[in-house]
PDB file of N, CA and C in Angstrom:
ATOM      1  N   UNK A   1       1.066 -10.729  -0.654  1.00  0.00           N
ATOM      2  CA  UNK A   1      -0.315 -10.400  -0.908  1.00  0.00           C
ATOM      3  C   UNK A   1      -0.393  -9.672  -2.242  1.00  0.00           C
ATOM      4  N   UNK A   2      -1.177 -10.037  -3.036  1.00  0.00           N
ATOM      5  CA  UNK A   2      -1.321  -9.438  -4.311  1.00  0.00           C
ATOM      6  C   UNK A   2      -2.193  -8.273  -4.720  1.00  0.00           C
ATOM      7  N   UNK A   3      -1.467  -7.199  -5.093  1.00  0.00           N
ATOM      8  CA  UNK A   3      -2.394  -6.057  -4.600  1.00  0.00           C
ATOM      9  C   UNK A   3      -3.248  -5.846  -5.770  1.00  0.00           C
ATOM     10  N   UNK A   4      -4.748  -4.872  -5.163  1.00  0.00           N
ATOM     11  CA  UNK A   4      -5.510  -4.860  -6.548  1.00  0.00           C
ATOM     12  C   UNK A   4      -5.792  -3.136  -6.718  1.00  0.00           C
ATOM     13  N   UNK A   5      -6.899  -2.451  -7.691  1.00  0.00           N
ATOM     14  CA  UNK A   5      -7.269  -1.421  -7.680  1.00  0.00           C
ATOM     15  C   UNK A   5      -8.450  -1.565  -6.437  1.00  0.00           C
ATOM     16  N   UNK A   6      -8.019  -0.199  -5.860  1.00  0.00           N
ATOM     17  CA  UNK A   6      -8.941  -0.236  -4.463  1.00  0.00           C
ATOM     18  C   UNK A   6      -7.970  -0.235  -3.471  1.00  0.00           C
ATOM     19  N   UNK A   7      -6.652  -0.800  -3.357  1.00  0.00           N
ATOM     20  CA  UNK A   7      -6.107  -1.518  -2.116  1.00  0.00           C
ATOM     21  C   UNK A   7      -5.384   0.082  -1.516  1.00  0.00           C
ATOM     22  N   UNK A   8      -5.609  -0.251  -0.319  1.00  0.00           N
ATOM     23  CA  UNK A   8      -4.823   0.349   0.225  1.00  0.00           C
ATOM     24  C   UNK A   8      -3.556   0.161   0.905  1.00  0.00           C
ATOM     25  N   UNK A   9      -2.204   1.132   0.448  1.00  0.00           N
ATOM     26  CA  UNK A   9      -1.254   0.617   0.765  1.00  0.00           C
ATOM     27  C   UNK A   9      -0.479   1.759   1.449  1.00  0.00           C
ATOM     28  N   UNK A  10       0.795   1.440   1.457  1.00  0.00           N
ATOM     29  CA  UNK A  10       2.022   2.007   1.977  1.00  0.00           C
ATOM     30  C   UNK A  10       3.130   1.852   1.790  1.00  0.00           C
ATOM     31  N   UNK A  11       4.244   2.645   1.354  1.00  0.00           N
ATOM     32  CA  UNK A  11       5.593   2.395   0.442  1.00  0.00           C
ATOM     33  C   UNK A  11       6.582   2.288   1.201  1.00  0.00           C
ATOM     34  N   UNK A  12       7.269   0.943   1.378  1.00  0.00           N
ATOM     35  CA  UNK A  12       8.483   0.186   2.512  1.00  0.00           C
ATOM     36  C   UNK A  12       9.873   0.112   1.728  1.00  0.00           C
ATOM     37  N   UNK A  13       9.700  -0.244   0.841  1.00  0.00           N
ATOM     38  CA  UNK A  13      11.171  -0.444   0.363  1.00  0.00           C
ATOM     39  C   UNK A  13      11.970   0.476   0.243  1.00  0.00           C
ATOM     40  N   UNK A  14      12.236   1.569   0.084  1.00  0.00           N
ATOM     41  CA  UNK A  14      12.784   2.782   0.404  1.00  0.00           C
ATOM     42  C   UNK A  14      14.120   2.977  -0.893  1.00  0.00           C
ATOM     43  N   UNK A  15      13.507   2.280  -2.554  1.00  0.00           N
ATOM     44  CA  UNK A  15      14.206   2.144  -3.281  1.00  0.00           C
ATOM     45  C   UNK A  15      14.417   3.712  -4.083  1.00  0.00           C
ATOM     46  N   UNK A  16      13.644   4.434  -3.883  1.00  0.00           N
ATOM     47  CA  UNK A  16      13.362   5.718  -4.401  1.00  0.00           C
ATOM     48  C   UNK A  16      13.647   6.554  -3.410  1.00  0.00           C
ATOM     49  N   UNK A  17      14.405   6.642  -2.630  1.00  0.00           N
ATOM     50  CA  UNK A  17      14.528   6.891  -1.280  1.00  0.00           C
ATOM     51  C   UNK A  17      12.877   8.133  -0.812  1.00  0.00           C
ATOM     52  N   UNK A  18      13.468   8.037   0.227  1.00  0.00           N
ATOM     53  CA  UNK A  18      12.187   8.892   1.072  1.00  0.00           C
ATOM     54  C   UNK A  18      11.738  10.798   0.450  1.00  0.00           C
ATOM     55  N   UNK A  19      10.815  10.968   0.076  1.00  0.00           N
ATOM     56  CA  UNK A  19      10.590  12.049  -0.405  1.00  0.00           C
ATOM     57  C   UNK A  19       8.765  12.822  -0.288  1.00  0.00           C
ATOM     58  N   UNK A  20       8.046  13.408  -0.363  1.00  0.00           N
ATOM     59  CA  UNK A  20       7.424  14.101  -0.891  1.00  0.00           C
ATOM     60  C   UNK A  20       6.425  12.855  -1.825  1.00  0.00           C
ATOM     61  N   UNK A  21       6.938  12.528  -3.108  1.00  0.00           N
ATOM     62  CA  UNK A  21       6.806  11.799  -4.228  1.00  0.00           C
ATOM     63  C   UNK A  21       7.185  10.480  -3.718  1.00  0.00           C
ATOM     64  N   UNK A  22       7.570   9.595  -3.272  1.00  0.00           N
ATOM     65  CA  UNK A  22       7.829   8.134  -2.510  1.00  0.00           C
ATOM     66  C   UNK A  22       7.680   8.325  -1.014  1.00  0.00           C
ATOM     67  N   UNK A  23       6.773   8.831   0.013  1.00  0.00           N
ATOM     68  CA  UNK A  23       6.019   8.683   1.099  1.00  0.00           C
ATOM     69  C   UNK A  23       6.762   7.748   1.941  1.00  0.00           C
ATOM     70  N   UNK A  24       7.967   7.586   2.523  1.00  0.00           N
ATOM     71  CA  UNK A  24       8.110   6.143   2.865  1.00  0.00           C
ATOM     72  C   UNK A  24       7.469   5.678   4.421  1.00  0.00           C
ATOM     73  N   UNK A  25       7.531   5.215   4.517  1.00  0.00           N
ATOM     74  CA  UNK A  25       6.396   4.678   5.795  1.00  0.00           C
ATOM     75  C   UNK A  25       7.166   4.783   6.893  1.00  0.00           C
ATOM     76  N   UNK A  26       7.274   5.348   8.124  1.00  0.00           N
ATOM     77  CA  UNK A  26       7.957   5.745   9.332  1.00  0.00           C
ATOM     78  C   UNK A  26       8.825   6.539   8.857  1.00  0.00           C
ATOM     79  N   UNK A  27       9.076   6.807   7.651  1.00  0.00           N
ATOM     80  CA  UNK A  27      10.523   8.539   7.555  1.00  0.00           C
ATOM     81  C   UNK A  27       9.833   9.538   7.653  1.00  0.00           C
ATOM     82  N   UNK A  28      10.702  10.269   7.214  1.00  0.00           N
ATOM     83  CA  UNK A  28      10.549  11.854   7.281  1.00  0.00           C
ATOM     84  C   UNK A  28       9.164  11.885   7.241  1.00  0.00           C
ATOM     85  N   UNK A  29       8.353  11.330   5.889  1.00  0.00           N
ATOM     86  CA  UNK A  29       7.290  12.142   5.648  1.00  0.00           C
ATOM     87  C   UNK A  29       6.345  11.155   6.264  1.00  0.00           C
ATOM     88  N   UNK A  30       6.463  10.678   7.299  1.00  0.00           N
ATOM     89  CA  UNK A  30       5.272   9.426   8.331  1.00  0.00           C
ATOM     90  C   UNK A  30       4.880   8.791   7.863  1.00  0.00           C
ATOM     91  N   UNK A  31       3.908   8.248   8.000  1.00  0.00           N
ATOM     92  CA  UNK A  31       2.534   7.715   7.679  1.00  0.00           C
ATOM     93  C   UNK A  31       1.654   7.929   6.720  1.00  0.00           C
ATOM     94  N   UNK A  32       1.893   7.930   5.723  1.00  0.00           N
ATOM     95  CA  UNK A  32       1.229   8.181   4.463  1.00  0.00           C
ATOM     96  C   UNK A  32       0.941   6.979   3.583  1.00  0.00           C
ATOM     97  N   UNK A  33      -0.431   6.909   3.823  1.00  0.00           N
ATOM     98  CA  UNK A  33      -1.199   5.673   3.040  1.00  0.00           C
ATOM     99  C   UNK A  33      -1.834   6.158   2.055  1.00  0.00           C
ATOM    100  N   UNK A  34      -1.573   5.285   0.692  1.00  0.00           N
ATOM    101  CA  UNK A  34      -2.124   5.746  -0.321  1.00  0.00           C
ATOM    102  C   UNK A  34      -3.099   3.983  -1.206  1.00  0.00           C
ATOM    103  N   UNK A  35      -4.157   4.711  -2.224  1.00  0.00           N
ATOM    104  CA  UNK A  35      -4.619   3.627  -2.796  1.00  0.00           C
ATOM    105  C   UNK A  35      -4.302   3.806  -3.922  1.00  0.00           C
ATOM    106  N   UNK A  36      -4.202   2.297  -4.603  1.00  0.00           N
ATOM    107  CA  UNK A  36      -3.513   1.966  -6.094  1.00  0.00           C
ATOM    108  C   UNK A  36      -5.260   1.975  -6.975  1.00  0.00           C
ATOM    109  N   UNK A  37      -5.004   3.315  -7.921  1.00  0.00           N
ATOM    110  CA  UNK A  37      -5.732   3.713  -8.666  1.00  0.00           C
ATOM    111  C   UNK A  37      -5.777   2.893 -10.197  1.00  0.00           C
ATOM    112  N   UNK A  38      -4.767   2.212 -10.651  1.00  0.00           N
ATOM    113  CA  UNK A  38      -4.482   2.044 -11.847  1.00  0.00           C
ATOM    114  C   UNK A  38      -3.594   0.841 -11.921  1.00  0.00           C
ATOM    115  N   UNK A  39      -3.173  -0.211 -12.677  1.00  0.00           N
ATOM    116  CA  UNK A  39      -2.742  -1.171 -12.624  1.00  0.00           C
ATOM    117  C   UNK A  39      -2.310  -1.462 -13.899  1.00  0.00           C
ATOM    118  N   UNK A  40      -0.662  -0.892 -14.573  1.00  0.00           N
ATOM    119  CA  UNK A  40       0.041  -1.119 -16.048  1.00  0.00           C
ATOM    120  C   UNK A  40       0.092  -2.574 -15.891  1.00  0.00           C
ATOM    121  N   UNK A  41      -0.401  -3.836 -16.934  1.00  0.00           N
ATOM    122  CA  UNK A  41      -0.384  -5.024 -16.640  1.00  0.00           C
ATOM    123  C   UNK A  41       0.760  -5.391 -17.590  1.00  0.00           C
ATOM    124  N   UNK A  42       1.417  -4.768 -18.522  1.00  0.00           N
ATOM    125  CA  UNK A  42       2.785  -5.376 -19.120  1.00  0.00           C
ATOM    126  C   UNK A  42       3.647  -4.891 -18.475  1.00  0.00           C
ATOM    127  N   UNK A  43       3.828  -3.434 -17.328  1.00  0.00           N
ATOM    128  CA  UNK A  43       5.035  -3.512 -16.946  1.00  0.00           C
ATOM    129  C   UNK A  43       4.782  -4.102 -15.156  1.00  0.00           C
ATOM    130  N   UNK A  44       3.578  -4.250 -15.343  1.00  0.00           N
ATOM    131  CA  UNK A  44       3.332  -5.036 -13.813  1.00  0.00           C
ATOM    132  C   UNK A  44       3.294  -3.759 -12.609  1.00  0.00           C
ATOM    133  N   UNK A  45       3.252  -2.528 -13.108  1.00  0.00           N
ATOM    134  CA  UNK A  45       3.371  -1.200 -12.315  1.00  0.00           C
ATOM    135  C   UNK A  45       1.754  -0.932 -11.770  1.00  0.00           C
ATOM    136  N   UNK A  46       2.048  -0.743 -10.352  1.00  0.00           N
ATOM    137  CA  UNK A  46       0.514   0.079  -9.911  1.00  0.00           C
ATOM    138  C   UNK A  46       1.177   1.754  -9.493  1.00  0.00           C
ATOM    139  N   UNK A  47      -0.257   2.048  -9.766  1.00  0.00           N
ATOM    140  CA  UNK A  47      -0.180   3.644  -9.914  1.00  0.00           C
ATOM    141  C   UNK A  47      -0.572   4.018  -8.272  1.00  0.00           C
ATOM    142  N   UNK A  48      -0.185   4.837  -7.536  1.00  0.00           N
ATOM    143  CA  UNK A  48      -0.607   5.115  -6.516  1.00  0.00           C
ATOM    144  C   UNK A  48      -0.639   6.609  -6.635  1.00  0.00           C
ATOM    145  N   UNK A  49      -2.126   6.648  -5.392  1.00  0.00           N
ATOM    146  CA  UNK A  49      -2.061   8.018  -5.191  1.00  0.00           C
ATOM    147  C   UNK A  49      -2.400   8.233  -3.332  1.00  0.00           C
ATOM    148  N   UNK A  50      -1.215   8.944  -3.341  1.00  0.00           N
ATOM    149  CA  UNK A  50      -1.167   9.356  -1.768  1.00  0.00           C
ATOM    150  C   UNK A  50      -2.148  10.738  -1.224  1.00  0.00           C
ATOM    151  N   UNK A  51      -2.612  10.031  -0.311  1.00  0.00           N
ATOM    152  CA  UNK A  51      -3.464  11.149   0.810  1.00  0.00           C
ATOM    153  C   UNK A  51      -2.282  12.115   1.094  1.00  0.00           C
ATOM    154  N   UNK A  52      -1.508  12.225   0.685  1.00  0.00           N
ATOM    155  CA  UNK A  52      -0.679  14.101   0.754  1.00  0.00           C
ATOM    156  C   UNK A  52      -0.703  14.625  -0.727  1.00  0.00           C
ATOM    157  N   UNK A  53      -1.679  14.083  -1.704  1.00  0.00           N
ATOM    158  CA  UNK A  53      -1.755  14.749  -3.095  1.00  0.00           C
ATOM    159  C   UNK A  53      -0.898  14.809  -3.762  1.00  0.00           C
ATOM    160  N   UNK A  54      -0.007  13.576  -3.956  1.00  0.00           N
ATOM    161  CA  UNK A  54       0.805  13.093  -4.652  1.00  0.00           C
ATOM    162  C   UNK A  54       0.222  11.976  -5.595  1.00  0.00           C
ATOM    163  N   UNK A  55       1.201  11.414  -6.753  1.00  0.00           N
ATOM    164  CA  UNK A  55       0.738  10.319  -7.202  1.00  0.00           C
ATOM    165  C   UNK A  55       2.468   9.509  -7.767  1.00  0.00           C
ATOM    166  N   UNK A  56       2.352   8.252  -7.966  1.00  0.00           N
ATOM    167  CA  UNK A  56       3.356   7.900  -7.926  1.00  0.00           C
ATOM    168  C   UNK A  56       3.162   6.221  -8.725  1.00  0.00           C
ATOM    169  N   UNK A  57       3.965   5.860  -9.283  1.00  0.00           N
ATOM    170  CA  UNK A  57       4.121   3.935 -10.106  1.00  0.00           C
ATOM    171  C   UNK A  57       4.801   3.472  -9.272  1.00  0.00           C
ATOM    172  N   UNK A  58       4.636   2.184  -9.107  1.00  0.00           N
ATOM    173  CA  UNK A  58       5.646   1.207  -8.122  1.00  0.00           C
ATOM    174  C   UNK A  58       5.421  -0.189  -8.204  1.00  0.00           C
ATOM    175  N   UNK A  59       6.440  -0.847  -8.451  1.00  0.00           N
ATOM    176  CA  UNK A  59       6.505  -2.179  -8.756  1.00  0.00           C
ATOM    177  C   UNK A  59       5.773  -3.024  -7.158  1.00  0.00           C
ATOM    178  N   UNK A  60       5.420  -3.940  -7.217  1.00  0.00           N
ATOM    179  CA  UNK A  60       4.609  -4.730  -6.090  1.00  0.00           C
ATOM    180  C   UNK A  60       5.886  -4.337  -5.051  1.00  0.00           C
ATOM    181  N   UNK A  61       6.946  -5.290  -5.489  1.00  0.00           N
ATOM    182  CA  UNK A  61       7.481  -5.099  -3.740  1.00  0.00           C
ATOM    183  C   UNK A  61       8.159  -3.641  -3.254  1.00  0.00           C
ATOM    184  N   UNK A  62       7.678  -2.636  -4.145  1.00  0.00           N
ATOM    185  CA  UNK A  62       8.130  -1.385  -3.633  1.00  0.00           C
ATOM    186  C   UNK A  62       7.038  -1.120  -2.171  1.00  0.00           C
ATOM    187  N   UNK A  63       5.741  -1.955  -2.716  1.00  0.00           N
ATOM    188  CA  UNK A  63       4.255  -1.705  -1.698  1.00  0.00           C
ATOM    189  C   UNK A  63       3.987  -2.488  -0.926  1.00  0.00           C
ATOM    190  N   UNK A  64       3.310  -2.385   0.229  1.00  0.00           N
ATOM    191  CA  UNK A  64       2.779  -3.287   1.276  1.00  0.00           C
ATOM    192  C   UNK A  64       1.181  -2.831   1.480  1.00  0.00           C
ATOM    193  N   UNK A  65       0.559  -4.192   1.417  1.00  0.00           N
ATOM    194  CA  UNK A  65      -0.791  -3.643   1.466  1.00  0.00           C
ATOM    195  C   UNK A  65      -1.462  -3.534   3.224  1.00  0.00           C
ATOM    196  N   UNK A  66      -1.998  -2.212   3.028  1.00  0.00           N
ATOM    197  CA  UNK A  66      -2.480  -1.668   4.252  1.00  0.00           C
ATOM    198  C   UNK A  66      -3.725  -1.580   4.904  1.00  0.00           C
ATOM    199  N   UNK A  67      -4.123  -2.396   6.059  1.00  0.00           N
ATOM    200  CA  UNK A  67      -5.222  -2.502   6.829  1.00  0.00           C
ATOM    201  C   UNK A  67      -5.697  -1.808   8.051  1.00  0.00           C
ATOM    202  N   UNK A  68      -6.849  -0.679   7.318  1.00  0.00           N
ATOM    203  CA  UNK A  68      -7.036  -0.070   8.343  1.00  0.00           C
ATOM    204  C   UNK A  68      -7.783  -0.397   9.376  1.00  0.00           C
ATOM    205  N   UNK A  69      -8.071  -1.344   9.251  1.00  0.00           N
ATOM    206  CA  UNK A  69      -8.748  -2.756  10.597  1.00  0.00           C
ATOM    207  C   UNK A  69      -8.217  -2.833  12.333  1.00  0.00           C
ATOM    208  N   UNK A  70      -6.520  -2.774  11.889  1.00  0.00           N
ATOM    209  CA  UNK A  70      -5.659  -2.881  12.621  1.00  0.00           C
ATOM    210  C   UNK A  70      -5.687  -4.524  13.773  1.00  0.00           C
ATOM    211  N   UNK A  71      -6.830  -4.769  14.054  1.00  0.00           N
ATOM    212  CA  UNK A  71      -6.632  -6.228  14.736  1.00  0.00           C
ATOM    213  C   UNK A  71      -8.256  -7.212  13.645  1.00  0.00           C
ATOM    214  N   UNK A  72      -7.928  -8.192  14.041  1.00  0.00           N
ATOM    215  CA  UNK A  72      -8.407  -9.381  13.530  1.00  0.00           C
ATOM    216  C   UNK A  72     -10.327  -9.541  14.011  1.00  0.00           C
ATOM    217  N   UNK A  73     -10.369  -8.797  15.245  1.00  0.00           N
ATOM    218  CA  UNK A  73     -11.951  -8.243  15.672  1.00  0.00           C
ATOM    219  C   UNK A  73     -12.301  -7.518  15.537  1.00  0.00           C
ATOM    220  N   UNK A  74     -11.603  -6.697  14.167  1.00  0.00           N
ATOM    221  CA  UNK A  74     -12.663  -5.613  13.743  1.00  0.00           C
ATOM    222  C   UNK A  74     -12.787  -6.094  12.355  1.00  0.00           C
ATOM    223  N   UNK A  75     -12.404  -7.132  11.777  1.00  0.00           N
ATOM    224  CA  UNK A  75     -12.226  -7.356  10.212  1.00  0.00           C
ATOM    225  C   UNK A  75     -12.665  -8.438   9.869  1.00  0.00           C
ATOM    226  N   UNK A  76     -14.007  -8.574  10.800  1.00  0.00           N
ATOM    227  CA  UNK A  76     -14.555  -9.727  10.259  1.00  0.00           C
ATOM    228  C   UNK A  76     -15.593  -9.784   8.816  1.00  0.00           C
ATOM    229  N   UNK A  77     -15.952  -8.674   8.603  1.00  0.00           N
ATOM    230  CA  UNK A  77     -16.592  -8.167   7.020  1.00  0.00           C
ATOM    231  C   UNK A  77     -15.940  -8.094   6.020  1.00  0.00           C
ATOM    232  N   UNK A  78     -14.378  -8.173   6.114  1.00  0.00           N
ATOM    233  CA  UNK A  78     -13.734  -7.759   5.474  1.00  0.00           C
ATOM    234  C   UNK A  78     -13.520  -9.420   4.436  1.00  0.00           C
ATOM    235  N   UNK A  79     -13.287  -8.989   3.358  1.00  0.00           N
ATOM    236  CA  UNK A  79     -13.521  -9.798   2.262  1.00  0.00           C
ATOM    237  C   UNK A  79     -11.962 -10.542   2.290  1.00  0.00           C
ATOM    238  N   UNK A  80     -11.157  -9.717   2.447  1.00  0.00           N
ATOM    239  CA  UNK A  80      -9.292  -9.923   2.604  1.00  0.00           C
ATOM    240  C   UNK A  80      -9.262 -10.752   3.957  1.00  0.00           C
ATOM    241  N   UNK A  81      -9.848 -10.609   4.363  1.00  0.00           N
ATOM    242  CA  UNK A  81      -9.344 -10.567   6.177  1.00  0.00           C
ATOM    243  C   UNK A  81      -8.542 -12.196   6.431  1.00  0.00           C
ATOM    244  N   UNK A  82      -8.923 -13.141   5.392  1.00  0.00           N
ATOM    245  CA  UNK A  82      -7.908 -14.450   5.542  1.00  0.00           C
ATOM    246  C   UNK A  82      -6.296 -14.002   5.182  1.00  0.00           C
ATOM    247  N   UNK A  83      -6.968 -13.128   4.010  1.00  0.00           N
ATOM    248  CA  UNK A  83      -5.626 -13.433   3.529  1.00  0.00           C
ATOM    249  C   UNK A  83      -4.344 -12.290   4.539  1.00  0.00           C
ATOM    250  N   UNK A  84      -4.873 -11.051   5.130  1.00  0.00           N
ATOM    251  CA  UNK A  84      -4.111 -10.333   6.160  1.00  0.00           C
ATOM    252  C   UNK A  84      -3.864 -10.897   6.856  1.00  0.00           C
ATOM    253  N   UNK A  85      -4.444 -12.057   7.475  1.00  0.00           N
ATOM    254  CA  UNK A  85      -3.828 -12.373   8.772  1.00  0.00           C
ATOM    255  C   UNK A  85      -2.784 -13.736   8.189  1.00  0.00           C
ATOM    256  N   UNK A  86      -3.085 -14.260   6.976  1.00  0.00           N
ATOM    257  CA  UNK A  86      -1.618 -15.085   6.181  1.00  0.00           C
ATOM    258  C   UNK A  86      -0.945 -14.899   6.451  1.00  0.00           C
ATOM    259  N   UNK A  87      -0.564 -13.410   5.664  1.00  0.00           N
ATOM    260  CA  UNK A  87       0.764 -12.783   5.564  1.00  0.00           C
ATOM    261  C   UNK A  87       0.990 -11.629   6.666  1.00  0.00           C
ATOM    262  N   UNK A  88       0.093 -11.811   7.697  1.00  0.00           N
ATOM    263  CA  UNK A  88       0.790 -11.163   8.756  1.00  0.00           C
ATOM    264  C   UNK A  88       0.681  -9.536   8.660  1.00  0.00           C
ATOM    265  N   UNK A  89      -0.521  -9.091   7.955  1.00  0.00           N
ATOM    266  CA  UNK A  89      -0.841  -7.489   8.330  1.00  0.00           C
ATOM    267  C   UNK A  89      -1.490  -7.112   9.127  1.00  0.00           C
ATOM    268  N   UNK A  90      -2.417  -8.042  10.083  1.00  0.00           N
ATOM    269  CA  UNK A  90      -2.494  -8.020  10.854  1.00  0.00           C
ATOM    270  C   UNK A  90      -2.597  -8.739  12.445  1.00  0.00           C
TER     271      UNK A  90
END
């Protein structure tokens, strides 16, 4: 899924390992969803900023984009909602 400014996401790859500053999704620091504020288009980097008042760059597959919908009957307004259930976010 190709993420945009607006999206909301969550950091899986755990290449930066788990911290404060890289949020990773089920570690230490839980559940921390953040939205990509900014989008470097030559180094292909989105900027994120996490709901624990952090901010952070990350290449696409460092991110997974996040639906707070959670099932397929609540996301029928939703403009994405083909493409989440594509690739299986929800």
């Amino acid at each position: 899924m190709k993420l945009k400014i607006g999206d909301n996401v969550k950091y899986t790859s755990n290449r930066y390992c788990d911290s404060v500053y890289n949020p990773l999704w089920g570690g230490k620091y839980g559940k921390v969803v953040g939205r990509v504020y900014e989008m470097d288009g030559i180094r292909g980097r989105k900027n994120v900023a996490w709901n624990n008042d952090t901010e952070n760059s990350y290449a696409d597959c460092d991110l997974e984009f996040y639906c707070k919908k959670k099932s397929k009957d609540n996301c029928f307004k939703c403009k994405r909602r083909l493409e989440c259930i594509t690739n299986g976010v929800i």
